[in-house]
Protein backbone atom coordinates (compact mmCIF):
# COMPACT_ATOMS: atom_id res chain seq x y z
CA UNK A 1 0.00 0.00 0.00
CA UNK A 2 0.84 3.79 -1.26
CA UNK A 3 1.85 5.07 2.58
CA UNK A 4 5.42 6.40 3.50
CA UNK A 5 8.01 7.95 2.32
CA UNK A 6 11.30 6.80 0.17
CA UNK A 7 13.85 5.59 1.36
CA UNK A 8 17.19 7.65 0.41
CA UNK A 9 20.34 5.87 0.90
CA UNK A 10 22.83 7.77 3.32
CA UNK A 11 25.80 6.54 5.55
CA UNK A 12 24.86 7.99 8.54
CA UNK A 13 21.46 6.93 8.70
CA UNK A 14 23.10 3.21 9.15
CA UNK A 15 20.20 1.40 7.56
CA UNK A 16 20.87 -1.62 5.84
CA UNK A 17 19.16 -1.71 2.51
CA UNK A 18 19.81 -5.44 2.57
CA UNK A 19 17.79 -6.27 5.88
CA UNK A 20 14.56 -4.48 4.12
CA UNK A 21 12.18 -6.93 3.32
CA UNK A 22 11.69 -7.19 -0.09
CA UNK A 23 8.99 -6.16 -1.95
CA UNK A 24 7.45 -9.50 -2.97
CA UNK A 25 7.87 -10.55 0.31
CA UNK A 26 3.41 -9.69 0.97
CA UNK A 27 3.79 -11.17 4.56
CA UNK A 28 6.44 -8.55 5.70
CA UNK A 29 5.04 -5.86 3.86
CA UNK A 30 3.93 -3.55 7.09
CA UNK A 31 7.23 -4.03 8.02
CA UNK A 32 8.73 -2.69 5.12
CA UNK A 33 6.80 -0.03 5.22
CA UNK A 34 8.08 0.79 8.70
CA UNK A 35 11.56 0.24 7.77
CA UNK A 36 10.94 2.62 4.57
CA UNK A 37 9.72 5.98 7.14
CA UNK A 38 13.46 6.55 8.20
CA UNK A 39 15.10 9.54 6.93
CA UNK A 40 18.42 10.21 5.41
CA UNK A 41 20.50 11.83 8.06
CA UNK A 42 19.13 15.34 8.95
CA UNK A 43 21.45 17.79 10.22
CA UNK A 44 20.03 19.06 14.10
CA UNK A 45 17.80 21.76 14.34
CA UNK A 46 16.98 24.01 17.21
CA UNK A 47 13.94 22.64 19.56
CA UNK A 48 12.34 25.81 19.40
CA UNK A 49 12.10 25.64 15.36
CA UNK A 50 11.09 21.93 15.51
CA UNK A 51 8.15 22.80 17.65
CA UNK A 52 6.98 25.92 15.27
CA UNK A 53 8.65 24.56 11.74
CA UNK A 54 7.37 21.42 9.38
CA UNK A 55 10.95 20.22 8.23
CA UNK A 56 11.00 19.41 4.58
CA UNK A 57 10.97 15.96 4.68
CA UNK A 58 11.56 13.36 1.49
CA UNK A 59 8.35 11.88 0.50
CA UNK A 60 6.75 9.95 -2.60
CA UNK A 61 5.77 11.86 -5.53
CA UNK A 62 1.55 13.13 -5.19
CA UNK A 63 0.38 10.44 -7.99
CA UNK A 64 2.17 8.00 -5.73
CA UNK A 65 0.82 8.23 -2.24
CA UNK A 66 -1.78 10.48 -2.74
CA UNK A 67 -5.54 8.48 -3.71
CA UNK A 68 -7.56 11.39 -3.57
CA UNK A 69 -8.55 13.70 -6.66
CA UNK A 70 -5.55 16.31 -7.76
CA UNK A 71 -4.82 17.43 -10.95
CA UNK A 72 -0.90 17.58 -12.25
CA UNK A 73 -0.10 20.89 -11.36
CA UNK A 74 0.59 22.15 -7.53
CA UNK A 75 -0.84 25.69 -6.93
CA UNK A 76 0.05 26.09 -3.32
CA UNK A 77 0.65 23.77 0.02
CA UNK A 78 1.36 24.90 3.33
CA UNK A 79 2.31 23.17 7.06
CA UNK A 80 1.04 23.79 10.35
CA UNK A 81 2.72 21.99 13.14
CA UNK A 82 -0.09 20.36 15.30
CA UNK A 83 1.19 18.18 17.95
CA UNK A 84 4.82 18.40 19.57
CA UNK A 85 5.30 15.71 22.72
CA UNK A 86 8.30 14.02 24.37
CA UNK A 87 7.50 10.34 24.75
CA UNK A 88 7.69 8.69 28.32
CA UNK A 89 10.71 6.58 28.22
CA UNK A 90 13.34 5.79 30.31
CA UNK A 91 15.91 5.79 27.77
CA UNK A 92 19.06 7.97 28.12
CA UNK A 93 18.10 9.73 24.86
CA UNK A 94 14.90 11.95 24.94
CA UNK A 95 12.55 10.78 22.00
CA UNK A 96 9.97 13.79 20.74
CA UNK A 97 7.25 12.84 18.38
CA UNK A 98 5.71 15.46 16.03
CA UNK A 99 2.78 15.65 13.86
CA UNK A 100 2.12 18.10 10.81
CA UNK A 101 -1.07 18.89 9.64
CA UNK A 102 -0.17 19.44 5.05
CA UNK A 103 -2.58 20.67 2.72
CA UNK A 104 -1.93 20.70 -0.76
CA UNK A 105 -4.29 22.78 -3.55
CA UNK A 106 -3.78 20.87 -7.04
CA UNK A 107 -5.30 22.11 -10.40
CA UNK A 108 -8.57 20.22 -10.88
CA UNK A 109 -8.37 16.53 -11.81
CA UNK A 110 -11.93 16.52 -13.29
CA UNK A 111 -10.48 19.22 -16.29
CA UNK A 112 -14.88 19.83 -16.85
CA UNK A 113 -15.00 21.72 -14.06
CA UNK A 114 -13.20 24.74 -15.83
CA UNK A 115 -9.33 26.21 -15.90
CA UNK A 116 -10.29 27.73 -12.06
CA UNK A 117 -11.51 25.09 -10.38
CA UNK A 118 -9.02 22.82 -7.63
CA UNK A 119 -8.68 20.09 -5.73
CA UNK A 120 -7.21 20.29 -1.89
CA UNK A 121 -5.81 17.12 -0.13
CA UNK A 122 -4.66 17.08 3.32
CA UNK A 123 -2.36 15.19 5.02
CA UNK A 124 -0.71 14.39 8.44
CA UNK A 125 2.57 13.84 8.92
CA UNK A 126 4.43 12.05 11.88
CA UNK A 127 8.05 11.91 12.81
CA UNK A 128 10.10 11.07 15.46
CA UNK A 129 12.95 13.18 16.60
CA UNK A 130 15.61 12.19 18.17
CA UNK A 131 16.36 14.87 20.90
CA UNK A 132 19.03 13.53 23.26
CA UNK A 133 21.43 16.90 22.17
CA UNK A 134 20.52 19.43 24.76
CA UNK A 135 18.56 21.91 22.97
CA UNK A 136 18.67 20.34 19.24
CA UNK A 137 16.48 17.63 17.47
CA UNK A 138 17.08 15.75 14.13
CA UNK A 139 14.39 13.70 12.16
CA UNK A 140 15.10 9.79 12.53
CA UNK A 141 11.79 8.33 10.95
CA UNK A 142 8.12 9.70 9.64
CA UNK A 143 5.32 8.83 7.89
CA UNK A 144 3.25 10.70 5.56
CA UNK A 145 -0.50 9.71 5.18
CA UNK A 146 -3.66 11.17 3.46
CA UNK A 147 -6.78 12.37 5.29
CA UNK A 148 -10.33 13.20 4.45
CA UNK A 149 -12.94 10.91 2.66
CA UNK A 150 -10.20 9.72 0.80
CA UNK A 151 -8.19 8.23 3.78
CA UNK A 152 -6.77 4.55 3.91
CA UNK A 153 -5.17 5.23 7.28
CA UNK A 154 -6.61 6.39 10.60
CA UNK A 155 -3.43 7.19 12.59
CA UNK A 156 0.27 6.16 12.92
CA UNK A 157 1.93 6.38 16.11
CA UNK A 158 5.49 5.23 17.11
CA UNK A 159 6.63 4.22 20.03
CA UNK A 160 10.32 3.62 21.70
CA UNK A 161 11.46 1.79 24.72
CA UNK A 162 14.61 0.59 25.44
CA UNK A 163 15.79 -3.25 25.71
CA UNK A 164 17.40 -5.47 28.55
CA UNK A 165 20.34 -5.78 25.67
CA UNK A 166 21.12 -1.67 25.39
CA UNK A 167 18.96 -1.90 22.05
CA UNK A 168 15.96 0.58 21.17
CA UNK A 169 13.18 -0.88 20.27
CA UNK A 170 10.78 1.23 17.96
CA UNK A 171 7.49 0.54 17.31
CA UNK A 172 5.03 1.58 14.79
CA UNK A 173 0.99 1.25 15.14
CA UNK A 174 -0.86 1.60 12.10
CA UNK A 175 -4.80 1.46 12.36
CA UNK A 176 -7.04 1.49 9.05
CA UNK A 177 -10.22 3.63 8.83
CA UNK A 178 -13.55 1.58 9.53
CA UNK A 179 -13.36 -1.76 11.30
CA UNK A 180 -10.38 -2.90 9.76
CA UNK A 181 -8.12 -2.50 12.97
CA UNK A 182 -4.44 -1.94 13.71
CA UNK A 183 -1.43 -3.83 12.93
CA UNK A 184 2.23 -2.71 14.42
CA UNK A 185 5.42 -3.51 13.11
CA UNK A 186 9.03 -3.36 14.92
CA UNK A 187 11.97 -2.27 14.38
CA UNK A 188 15.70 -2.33 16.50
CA UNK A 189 18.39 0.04 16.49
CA UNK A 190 21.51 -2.07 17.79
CA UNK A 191 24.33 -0.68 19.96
CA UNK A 192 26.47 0.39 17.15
CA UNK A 193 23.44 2.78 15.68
CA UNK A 194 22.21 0.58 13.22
CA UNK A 195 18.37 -0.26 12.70
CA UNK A 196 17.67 -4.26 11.60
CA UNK A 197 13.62 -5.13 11.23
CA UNK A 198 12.24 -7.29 13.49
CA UNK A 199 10.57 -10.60 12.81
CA UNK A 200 7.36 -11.43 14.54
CA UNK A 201 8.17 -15.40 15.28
CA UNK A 202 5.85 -15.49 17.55
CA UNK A 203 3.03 -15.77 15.67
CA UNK A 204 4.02 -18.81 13.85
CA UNK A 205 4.66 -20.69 17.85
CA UNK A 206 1.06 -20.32 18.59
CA UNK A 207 -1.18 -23.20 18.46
CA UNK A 208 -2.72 -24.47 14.69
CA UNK A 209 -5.76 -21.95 14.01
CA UNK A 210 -4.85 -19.36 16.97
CA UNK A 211 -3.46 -16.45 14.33
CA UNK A 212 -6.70 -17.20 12.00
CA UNK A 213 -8.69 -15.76 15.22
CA UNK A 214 -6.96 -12.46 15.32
CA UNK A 215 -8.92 -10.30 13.56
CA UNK A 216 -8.02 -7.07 14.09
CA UNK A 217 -4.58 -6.71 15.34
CA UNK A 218 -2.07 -7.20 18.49
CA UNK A 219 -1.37 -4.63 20.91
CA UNK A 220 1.95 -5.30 22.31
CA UNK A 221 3.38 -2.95 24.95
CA UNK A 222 7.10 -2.13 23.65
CA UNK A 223 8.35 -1.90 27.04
CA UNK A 224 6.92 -5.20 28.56
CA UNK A 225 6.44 -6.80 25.70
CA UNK A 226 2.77 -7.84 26.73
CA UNK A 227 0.43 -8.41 24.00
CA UNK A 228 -3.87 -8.74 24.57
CA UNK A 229 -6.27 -9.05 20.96
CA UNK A 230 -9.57 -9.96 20.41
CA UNK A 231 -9.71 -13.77 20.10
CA UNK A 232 -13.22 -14.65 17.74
CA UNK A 233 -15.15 -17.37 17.95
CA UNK A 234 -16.98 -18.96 14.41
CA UNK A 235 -20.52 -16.85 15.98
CA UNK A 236 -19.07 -13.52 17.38
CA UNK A 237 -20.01 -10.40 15.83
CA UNK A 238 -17.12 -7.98 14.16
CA UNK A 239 -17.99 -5.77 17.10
CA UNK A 240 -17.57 -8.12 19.91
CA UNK A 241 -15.02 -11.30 20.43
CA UNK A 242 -16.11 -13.55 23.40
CA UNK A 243 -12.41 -13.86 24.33
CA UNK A 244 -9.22 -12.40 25.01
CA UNK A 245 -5.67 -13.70 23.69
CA UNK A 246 -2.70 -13.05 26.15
CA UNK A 247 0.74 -13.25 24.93
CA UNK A 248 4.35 -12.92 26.64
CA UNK A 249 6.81 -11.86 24.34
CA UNK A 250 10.81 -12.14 24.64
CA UNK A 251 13.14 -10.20 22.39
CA UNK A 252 15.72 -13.11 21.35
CA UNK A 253 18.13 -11.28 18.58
CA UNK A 254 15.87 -9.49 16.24
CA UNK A 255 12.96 -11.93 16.65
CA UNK A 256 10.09 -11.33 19.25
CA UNK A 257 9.62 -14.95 20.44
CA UNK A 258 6.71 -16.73 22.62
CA UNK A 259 7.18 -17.13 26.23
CA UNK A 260 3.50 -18.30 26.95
CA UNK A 261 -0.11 -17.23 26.05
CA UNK A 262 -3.53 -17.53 27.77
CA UNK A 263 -6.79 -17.48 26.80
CA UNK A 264 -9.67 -15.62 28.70
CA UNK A 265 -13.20 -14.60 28.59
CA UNK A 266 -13.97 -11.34 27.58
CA UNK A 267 -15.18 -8.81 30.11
């Protein structure tokens, strides 16, 4: 699916193009996507112009992301900062998370409605800074999704904790308009800066027909690595799953493994 930006190929960043899933690979391709939002490296701003500034950011060209009607020619677009928070984490590093509010104003797609006439498409934007320089940020990763009527996506939201191993672990929650849920993806910056995907093992150790009852997505807490989803039953509604799926997670390497599960009765 159309969602973040390209990825631009820089040494500092220390991403390893070959540790992307590839793009056949349909399983793994949420965590592609994830691995796709970082950023070449971005020199540090001040904190004070990250929390009033958009930063121009790479992203995919409109006909790629955008889904929406737009014509081929860009009148205006402007950026309005909209959220600027520090995440709770006891990690050395402070991690901020940002979120732009983009609206674009495109010549008219529908070229009947006269040489005047244009199409707007907004847009959110969310990236994580890395702040642990007193005073300065830099952009680490983002994602760039469309909003309005025209919307695949209803929010992404990272998340960072640290590891028992002196790893960061980044997560990513992305949740689909309508019923269709959330899904999150992971990914791990080793100790010597570099970010490797990581592979979700765990749901291949749970019982014959357990994943076919996960409907609509894991939470898993990225600092306890505690996961709880809505376990259906053949006769339960969309709205409503009788029970609850439990799961302790380990972090073994760049695999999340099973430690044990439970199953419970929904409240």
């Amino acid at each position: 699916m159309i969602l973040l930006a390209l990825l631009l190929a820089a040494p500092a960043l220390r991403v390893d193009a070959q540790v992307i899933p590839p793009p056949d690979d349909t399983r793994q391709s949420m965590l592609r996507q994830a691995m796709l939002g970082f950023v070449p490296a971005q020199a540090a701003v001040p904190e004070m112009r990250a929390q009033r500034d958009c930063l121009d950011l790479p992203a995919a060209p409109p006909d790629d992301r955008l889904l929406g009607p737009h014509g081929s020619s860009l009148i205006s677009a402007r950026c309005d900062v909209v959220e600027y928070q520090a995440l709770a984490s006891t990690l050395p590093g402070r991690w901020t998370v940002v979120r732009y509010r983009r609206e674009s104003t495109f010549t008219a797609e529908d070229t009947t409605r006269g040489a005047d006439a244009r199409d707007t498409i907004t847009e959110e934007e969310v990236v994580l800074f890395d702040a642990s320089r007193s005073a300065q940020v830099h952009a680490v990763w983002h994602a760039r999704f469309e909003t309005g009527p025209y919307a695949v996506w209803r929010s992404i939201t990272p998340e960072v904790a640290p590891t028992r191993v002196g790893a960061t672990l980044l997560s990513v929650m992305t949740c689909v308009n309508g019923t269709g849920g959330c899904g999150q993806e992971f990914v791990s910056r080793h100790r010597d800066g570099r970010w490797y995907p990581v592979r979700q093992t765990w749901l291949d150790q749970l019982p014959k027909g357990f994943s076919g009852r996960i409907r609509h997505g894991v939470r898993i807490d990225p600092v306890t690595l505690r996961g709880e989803a809505g376990f259906y039953g053949e006769r339960d509604a969309n709205c409503c799953p009788s029970e609850r799926l439990v799961v302790d997670l380990a972090l073994r390497g760049d695999s999340l493994v099973l430690r044990r599960h439970t199953v419970a009765r929904s409240p």
